[in-house]
PDB file of N, CA and C in Angstrom:
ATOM      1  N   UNK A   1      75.201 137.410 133.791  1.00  0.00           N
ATOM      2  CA  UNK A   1      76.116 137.360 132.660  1.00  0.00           C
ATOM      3  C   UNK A   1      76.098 135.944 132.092  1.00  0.00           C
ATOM      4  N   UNK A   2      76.046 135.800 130.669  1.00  0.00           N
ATOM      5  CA  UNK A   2      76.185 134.002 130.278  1.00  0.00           C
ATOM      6  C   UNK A   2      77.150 134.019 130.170  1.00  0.00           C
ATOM      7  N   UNK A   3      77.675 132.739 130.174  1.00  0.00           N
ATOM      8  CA  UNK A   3      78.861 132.013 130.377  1.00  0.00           C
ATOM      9  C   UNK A   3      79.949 131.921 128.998  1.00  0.00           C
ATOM     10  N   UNK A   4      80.896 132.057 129.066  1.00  0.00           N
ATOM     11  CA  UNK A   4      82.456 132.635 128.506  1.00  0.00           C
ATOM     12  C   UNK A   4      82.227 131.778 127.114  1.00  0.00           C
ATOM     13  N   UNK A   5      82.194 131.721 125.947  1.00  0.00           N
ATOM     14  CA  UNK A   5      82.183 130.851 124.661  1.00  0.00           C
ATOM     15  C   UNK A   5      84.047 130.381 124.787  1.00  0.00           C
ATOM     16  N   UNK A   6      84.774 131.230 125.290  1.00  0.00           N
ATOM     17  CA  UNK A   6      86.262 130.509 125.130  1.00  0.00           C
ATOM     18  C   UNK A   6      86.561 130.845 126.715  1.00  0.00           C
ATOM     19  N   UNK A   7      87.571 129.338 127.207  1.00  0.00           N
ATOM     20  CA  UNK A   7      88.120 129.629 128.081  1.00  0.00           C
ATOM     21  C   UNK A   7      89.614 129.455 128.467  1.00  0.00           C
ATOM     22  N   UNK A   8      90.410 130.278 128.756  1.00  0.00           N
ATOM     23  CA  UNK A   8      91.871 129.783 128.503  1.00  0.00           C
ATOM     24  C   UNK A   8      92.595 130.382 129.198  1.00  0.00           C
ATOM     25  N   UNK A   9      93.669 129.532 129.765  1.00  0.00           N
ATOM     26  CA  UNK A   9      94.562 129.669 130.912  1.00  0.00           C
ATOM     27  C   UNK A   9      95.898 130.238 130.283  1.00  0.00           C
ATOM     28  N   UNK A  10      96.236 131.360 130.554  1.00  0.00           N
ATOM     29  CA  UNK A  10      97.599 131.950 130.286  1.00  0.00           C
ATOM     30  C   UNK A  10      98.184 131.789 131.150  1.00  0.00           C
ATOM     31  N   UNK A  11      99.158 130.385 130.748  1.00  0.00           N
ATOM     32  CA  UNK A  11     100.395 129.914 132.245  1.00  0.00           C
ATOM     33  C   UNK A  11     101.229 131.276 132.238  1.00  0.00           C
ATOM     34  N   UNK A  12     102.011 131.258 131.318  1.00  0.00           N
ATOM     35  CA  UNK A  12     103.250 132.110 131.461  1.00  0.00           C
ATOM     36  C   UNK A  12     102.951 133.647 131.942  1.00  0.00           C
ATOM     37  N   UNK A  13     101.367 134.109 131.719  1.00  0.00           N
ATOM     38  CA  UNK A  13     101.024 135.277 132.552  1.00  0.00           C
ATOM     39  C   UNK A  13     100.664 135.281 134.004  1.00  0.00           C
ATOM     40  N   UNK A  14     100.067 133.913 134.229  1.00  0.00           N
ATOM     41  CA  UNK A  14      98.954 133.534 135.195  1.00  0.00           C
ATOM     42  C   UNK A  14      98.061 134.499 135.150  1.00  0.00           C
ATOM     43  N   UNK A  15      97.307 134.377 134.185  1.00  0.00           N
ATOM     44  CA  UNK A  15      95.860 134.554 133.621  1.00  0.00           C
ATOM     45  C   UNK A  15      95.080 133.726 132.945  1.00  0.00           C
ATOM     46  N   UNK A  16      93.830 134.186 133.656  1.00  0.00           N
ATOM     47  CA  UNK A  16      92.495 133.476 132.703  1.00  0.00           C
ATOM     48  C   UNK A  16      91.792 134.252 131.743  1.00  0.00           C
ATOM     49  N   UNK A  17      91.640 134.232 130.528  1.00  0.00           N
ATOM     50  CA  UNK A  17      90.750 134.613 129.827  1.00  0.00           C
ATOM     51  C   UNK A  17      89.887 134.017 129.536  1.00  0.00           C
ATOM     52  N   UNK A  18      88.473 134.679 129.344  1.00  0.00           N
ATOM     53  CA  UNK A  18      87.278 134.443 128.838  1.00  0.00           C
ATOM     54  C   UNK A  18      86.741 135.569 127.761  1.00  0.00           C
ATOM     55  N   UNK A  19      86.100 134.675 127.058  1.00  0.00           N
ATOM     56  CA  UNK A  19      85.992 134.858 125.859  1.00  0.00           C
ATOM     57  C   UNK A  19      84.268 135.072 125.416  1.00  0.00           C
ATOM     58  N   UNK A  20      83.796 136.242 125.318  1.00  0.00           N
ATOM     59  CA  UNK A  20      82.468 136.209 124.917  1.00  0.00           C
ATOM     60  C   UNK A  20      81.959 135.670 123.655  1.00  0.00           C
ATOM     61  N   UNK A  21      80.430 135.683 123.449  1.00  0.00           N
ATOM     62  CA  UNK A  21      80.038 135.882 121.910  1.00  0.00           C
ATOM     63  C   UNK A  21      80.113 136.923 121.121  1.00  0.00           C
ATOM     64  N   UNK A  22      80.069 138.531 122.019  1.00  0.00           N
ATOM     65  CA  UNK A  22      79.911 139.822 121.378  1.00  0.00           C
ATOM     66  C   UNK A  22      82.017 140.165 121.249  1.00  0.00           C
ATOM     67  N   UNK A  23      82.321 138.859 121.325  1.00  0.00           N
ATOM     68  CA  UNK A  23      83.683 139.287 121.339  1.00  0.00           C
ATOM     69  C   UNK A  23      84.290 140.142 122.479  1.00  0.00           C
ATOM     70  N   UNK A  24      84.006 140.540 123.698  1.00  0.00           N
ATOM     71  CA  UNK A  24      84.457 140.725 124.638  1.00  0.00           C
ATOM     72  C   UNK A  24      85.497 139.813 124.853  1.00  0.00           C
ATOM     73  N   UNK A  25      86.659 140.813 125.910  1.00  0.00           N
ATOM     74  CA  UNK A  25      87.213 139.518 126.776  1.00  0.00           C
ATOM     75  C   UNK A  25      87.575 140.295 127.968  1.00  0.00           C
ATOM     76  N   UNK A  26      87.937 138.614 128.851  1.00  0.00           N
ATOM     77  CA  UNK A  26      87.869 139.512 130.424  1.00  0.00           C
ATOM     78  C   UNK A  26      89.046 138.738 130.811  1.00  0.00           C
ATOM     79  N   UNK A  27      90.553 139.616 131.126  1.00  0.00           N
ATOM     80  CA  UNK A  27      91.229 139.507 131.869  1.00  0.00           C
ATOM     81  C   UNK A  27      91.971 139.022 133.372  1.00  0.00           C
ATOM     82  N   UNK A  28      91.697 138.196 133.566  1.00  0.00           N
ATOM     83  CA  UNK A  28      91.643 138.096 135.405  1.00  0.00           C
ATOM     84  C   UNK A  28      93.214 137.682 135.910  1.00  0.00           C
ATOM     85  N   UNK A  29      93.793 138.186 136.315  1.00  0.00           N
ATOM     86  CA  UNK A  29      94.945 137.030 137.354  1.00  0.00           C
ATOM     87  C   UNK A  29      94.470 136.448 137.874  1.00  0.00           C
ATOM     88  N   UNK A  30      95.910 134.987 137.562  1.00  0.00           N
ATOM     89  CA  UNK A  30      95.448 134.125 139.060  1.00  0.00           C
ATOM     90  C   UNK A  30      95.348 134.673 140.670  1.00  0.00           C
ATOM     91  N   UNK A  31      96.431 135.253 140.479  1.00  0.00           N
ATOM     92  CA  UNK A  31      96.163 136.070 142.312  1.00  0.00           C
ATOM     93  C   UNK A  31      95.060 136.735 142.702  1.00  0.00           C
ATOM     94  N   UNK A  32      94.695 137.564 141.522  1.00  0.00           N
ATOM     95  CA  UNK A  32      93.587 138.080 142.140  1.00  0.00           C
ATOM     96  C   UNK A  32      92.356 137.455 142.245  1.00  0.00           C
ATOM     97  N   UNK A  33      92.233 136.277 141.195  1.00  0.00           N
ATOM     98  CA  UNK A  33      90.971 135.543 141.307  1.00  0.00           C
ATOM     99  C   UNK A  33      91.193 134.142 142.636  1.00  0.00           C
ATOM    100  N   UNK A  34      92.494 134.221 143.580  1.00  0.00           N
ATOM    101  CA  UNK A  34      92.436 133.374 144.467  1.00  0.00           C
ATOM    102  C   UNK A  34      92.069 133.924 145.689  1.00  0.00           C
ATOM    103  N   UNK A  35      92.445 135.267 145.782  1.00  0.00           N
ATOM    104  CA  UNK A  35      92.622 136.177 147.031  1.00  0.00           C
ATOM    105  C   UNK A  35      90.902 136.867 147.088  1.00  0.00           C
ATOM    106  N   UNK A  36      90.649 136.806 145.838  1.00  0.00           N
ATOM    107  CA  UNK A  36      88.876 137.170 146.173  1.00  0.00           C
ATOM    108  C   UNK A  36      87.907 135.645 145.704  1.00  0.00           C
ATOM    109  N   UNK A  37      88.399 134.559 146.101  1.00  0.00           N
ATOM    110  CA  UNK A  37      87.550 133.578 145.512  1.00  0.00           C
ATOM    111  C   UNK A  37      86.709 133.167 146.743  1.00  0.00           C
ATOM    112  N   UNK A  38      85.319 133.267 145.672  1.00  0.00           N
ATOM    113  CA  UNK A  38      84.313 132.702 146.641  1.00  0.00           C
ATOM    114  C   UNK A  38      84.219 131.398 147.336  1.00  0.00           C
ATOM    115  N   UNK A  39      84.377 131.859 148.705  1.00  0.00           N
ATOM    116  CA  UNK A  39      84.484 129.840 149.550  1.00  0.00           C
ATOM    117  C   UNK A  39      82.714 129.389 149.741  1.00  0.00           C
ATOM    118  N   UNK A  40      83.019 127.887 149.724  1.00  0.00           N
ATOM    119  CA  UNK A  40      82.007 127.459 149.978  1.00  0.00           C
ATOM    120  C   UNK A  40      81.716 128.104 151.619  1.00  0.00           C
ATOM    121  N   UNK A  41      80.264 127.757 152.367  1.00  0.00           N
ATOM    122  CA  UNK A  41      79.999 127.729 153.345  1.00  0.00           C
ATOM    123  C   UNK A  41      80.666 127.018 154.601  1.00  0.00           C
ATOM    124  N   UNK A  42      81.538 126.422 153.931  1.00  0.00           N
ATOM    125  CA  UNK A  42      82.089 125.238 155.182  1.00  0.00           C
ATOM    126  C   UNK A  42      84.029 125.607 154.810  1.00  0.00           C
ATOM    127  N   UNK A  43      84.402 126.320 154.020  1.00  0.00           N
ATOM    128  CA  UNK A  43      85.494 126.465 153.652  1.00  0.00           C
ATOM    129  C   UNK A  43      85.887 127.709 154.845  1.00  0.00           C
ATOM    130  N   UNK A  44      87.265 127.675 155.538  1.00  0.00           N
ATOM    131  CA  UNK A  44      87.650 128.432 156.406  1.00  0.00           C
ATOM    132  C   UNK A  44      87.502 130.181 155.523  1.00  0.00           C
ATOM    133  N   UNK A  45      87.255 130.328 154.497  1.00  0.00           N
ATOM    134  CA  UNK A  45      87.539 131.627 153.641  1.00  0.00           C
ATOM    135  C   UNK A  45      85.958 132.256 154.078  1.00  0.00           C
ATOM    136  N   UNK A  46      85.591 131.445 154.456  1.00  0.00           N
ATOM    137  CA  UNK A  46      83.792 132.525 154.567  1.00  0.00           C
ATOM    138  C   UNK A  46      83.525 132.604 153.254  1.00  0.00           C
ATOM    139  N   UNK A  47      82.166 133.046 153.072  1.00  0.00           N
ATOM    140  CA  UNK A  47      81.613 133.715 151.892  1.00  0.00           C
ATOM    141  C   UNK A  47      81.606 135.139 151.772  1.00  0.00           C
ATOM    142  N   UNK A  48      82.068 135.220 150.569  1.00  0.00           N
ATOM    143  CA  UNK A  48      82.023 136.886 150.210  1.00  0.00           C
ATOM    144  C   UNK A  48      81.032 137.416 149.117  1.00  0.00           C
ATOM    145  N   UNK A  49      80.699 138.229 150.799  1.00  0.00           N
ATOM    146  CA  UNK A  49      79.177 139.054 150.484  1.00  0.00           C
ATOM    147  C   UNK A  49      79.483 140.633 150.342  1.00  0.00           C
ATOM    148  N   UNK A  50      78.833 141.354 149.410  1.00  0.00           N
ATOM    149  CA  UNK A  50      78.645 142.486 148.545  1.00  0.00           C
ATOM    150  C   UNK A  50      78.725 143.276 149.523  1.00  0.00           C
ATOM    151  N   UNK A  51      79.625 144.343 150.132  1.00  0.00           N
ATOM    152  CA  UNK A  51      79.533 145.219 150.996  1.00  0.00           C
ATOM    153  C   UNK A  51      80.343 145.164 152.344  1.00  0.00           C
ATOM    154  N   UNK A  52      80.561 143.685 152.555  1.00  0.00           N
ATOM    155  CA  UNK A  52      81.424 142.987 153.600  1.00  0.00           C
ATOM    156  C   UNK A  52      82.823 142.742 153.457  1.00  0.00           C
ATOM    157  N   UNK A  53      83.263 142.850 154.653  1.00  0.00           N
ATOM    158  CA  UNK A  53      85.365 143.066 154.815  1.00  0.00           C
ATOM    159  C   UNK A  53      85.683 141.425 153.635  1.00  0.00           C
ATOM    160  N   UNK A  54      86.882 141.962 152.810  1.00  0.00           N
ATOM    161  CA  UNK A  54      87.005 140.648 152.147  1.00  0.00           C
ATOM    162  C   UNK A  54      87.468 139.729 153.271  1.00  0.00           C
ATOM    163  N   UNK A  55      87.715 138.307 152.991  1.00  0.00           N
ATOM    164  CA  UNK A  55      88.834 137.640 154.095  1.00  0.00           C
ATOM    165  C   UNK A  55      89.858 137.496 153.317  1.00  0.00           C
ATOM    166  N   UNK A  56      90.960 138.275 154.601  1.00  0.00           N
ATOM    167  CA  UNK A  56      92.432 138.774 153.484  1.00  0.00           C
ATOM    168  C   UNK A  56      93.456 137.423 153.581  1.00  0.00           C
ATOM    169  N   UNK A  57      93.988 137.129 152.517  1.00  0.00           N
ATOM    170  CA  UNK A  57      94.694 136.212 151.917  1.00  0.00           C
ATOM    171  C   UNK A  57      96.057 136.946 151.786  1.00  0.00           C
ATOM    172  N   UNK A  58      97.297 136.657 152.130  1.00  0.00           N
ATOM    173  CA  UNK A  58      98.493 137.127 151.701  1.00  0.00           C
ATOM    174  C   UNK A  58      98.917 135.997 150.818  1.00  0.00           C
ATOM    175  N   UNK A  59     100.356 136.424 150.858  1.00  0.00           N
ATOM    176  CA  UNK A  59     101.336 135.401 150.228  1.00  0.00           C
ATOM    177  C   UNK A  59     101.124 134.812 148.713  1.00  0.00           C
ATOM    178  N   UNK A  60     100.150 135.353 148.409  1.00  0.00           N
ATOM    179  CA  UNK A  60      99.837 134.617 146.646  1.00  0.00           C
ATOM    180  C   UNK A  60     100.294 135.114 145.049  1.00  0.00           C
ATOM    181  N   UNK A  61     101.117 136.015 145.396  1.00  0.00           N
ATOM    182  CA  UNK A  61     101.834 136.508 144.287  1.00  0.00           C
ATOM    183  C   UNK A  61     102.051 135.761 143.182  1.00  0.00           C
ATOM    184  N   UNK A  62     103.051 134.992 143.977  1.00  0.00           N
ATOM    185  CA  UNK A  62     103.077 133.593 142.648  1.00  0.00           C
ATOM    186  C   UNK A  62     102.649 132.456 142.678  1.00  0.00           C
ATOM    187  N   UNK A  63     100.975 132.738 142.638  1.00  0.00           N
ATOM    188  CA  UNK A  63     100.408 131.567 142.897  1.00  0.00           C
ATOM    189  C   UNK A  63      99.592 130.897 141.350  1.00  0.00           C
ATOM    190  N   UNK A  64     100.003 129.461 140.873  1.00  0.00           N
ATOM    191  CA  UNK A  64      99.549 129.787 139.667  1.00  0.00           C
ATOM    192  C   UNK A  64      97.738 129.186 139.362  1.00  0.00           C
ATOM    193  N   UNK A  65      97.223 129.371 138.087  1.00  0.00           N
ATOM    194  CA  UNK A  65      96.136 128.490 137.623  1.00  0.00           C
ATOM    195  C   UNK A  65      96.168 127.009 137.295  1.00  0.00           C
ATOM    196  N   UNK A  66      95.588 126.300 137.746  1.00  0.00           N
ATOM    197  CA  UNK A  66      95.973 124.735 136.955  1.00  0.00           C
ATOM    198  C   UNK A  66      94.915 124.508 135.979  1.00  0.00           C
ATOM    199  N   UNK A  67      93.401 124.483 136.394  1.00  0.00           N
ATOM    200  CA  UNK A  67      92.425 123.944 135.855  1.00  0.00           C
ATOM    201  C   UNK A  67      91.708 125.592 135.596  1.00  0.00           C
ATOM    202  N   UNK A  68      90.359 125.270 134.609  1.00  0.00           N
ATOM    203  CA  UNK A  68      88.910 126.136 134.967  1.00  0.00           C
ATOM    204  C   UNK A  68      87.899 125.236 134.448  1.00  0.00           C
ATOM    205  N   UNK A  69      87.183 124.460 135.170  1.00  0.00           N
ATOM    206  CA  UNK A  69      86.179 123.403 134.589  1.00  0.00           C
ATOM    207  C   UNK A  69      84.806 123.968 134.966  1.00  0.00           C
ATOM    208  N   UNK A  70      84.147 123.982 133.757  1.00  0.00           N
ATOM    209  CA  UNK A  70      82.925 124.327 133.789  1.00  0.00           C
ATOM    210  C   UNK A  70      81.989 123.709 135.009  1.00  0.00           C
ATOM    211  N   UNK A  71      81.122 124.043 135.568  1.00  0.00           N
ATOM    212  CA  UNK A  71      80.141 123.856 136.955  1.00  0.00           C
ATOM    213  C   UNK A  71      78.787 123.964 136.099  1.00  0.00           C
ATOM    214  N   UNK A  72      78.353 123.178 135.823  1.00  0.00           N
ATOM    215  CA  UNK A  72      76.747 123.267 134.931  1.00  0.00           C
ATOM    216  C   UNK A  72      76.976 124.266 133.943  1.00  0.00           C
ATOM    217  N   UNK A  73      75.995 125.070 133.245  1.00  0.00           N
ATOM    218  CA  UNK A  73      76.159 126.432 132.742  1.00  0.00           C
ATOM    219  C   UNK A  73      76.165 127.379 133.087  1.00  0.00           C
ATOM    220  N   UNK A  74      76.338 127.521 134.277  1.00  0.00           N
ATOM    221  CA  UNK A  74      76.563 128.721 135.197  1.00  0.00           C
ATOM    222  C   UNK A  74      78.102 128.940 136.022  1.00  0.00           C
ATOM    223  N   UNK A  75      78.754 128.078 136.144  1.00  0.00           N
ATOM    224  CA  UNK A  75      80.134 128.485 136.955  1.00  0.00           C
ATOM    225  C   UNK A  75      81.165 127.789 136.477  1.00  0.00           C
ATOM    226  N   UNK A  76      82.627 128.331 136.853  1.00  0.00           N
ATOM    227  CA  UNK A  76      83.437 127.696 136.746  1.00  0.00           C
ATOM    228  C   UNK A  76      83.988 127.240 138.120  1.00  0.00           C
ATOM    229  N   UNK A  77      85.042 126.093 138.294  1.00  0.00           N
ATOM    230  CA  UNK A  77      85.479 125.724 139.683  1.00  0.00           C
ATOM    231  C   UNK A  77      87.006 125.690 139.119  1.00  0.00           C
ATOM    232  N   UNK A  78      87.985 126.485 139.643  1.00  0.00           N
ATOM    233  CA  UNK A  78      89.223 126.990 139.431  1.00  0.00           C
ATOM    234  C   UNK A  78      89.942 126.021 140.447  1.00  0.00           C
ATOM    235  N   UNK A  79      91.422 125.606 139.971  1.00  0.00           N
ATOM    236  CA  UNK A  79      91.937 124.902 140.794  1.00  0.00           C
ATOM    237  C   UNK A  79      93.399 125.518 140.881  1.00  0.00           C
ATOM    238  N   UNK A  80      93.914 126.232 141.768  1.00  0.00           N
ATOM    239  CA  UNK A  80      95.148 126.686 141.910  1.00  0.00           C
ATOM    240  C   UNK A  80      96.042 126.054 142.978  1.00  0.00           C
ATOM    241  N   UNK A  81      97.685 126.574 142.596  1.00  0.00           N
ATOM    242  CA  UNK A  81      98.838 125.712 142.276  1.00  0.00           C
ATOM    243  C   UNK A  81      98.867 125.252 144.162  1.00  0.00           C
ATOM    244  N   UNK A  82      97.925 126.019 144.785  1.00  0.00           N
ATOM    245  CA  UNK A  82      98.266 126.569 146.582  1.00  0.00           C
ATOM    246  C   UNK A  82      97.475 124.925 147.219  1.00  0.00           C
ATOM    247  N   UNK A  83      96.626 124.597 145.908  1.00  0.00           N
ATOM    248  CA  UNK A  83      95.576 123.444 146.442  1.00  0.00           C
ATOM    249  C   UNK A  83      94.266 123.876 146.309  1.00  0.00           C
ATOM    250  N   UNK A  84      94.064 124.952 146.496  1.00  0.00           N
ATOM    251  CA  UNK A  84      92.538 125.365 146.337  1.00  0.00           C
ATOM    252  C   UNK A  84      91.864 124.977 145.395  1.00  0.00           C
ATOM    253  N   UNK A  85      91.040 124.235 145.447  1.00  0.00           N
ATOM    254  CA  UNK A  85      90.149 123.779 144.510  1.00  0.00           C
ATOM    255  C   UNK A  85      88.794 123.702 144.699  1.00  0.00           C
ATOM    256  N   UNK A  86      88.090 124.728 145.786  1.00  0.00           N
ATOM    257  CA  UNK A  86      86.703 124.515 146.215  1.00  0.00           C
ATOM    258  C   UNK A  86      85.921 125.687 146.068  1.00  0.00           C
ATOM    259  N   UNK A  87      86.854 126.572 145.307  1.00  0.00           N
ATOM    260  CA  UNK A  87      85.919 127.792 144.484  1.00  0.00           C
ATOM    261  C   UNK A  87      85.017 127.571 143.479  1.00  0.00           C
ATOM    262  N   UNK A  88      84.165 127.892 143.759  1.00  0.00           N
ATOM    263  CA  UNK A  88      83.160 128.146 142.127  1.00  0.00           C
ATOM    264  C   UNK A  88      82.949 129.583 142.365  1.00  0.00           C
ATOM    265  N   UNK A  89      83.368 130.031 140.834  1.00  0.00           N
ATOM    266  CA  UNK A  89      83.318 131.097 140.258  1.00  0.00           C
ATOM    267  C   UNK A  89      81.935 131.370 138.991  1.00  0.00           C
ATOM    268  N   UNK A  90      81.255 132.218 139.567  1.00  0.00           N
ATOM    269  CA  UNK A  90      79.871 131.972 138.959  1.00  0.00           C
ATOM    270  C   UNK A  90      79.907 132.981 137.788  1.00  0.00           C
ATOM    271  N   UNK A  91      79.678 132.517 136.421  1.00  0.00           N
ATOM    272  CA  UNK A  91      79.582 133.481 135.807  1.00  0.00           C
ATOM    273  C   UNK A  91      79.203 135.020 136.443  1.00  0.00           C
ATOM    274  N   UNK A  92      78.216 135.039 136.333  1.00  0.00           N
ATOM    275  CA  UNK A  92      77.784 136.721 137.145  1.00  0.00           C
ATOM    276  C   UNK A  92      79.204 137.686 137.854  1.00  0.00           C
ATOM    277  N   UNK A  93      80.005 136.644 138.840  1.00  0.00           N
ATOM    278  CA  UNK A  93      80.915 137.061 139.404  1.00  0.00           C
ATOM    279  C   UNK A  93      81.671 137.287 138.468  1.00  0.00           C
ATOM    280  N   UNK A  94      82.143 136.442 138.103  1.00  0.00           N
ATOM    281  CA  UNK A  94      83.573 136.581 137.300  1.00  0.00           C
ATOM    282  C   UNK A  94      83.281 137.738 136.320  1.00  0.00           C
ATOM    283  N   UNK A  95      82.352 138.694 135.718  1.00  0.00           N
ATOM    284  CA  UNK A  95      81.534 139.496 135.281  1.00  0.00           C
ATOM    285  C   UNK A  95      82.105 141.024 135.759  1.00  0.00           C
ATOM    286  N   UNK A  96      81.582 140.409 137.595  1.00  0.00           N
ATOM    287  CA  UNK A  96      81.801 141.552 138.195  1.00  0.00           C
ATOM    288  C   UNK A  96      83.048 141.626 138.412  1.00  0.00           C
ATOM    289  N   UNK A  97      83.796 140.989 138.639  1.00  0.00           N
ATOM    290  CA  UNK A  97      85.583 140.865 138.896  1.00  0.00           C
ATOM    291  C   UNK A  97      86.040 141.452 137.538  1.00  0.00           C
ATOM    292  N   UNK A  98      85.584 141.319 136.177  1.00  0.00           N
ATOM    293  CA  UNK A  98      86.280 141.770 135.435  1.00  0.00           C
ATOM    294  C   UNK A  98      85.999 143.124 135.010  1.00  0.00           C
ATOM    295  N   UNK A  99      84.580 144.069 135.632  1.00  0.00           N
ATOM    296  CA  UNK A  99      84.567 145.042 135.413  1.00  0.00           C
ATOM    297  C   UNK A  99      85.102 145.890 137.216  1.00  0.00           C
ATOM    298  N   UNK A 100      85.206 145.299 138.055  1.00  0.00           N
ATOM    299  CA  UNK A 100      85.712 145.754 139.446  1.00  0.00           C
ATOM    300  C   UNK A 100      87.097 145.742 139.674  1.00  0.00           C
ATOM    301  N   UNK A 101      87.718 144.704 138.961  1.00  0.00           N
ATOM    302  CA  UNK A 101      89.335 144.396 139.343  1.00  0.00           C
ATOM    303  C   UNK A 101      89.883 145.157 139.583  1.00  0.00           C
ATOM    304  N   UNK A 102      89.940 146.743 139.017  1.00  0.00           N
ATOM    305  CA  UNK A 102      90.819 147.722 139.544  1.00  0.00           C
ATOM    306  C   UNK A 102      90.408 148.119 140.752  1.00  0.00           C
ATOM    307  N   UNK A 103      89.296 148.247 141.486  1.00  0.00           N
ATOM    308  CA  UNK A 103      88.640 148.805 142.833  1.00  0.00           C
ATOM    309  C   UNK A 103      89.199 147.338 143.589  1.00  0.00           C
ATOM    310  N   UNK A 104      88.969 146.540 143.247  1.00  0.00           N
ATOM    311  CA  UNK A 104      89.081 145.487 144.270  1.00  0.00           C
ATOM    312  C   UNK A 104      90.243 145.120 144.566  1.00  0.00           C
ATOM    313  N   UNK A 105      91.052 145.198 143.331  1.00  0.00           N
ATOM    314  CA  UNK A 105      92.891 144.913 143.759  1.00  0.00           C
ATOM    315  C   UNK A 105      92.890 146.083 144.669  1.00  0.00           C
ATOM    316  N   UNK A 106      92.658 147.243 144.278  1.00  0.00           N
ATOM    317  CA  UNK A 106      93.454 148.451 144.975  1.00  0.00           C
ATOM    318  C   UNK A 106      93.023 148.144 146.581  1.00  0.00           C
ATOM    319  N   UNK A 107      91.700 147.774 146.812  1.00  0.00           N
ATOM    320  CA  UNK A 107      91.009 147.531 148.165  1.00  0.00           C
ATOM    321  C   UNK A 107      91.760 146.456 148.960  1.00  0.00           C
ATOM    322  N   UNK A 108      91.629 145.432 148.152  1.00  0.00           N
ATOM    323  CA  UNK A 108      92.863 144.133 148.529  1.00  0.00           C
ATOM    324  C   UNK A 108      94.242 144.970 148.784  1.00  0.00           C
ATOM    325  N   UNK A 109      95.181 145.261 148.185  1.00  0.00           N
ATOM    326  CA  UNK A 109      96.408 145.914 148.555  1.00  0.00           C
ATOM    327  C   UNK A 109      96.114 146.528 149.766  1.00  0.00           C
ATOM    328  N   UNK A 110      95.085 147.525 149.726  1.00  0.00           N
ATOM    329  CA  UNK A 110      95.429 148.405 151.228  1.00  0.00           C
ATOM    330  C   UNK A 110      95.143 147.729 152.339  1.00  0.00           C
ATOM    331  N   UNK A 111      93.728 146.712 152.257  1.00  0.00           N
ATOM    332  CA  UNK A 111      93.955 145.604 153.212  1.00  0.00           C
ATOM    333  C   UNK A 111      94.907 144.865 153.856  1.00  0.00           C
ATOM    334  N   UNK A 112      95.902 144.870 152.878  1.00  0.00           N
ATOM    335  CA  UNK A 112      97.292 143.723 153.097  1.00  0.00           C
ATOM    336  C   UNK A 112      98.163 144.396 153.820  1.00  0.00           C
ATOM    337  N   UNK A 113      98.305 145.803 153.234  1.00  0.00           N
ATOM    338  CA  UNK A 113      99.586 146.709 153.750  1.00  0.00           C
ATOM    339  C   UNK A 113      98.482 147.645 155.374  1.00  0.00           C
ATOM    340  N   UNK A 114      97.663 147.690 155.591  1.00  0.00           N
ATOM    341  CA  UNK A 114      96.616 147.790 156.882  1.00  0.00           C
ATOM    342  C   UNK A 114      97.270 146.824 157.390  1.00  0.00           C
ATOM    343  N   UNK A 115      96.902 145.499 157.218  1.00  0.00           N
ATOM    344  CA  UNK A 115      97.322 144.065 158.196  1.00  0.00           C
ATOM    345  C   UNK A 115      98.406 144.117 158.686  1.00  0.00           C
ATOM    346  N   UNK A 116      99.806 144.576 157.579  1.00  0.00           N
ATOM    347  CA  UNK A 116     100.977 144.208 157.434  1.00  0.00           C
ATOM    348  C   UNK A 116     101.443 143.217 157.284  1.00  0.00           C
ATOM    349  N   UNK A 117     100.666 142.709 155.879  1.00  0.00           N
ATOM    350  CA  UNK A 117     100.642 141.298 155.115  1.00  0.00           C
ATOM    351  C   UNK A 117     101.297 141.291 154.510  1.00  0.00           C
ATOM    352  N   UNK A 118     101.412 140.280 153.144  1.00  0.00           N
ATOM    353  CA  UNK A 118     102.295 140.712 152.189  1.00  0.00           C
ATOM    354  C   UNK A 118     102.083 139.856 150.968  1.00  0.00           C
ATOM    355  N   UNK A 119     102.063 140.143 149.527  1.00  0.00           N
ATOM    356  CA  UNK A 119     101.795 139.544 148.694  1.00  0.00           C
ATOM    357  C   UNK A 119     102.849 138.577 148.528  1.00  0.00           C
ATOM    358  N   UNK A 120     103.475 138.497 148.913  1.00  0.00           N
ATOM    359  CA  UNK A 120     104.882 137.333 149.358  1.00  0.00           C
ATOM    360  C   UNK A 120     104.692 136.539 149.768  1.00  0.00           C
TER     361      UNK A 120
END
């Protein structure tokens, strides 16, 4: 997927939008883009690979966006309100998050309430 022509942080929703050339746009929460964000290799979150258990994150309900700074022309690196700041979000992904979000929240939820976690 190429990379977003607009990018913009909706505080008062905690959302990110991105903004295509064909005029698309892609929706994301902050929660959901913290609770599935890709960790580096050395980050306690593991990497999340296509087919594999997410690593479940509670408590992020109201967790907000601060930054989205571009990573070359290929990613963004998101900085949320929790401290996290060692995601890069690769175009491609953020792609797939915005056409998956409904499978993946719903997957995330049952994960949480399985654990007996809590978005709290």
């Amino acid at each position: 997927m190429k990379a977003a022509t607009g990018i913009r942080i909706r505080e008062a929703a905690q959302r990110l939008e991105l903004t295509y050339d064909d005029a698309s746009v892609i929706t994301l929460s902050a929660e959901l883009l913290r609770v599935l964000a890709p960790a580096s290799p050395g980050d306690a979150l593991g990497t999340i690979v296509p087919g594999q258990p997410l690593p479940l994150i509670g408590g992020k309900r109201l967790v907000s966006l601060f930054s989205a700074e571009p990573v070359g022309n290929y990613a963004l690196r998101l900085r949320f309100s929790d401290g996290f700041d060692s995601g890069i979000y690769s175009w491609e992904f953020l792609g797939e998050l915005g056409r998956e979000q409904g499978i993946r929240w719903r997957r995330y939820l049952r994960l949480l309430e399985d654990s007996g976690l809590s978005r709290d």
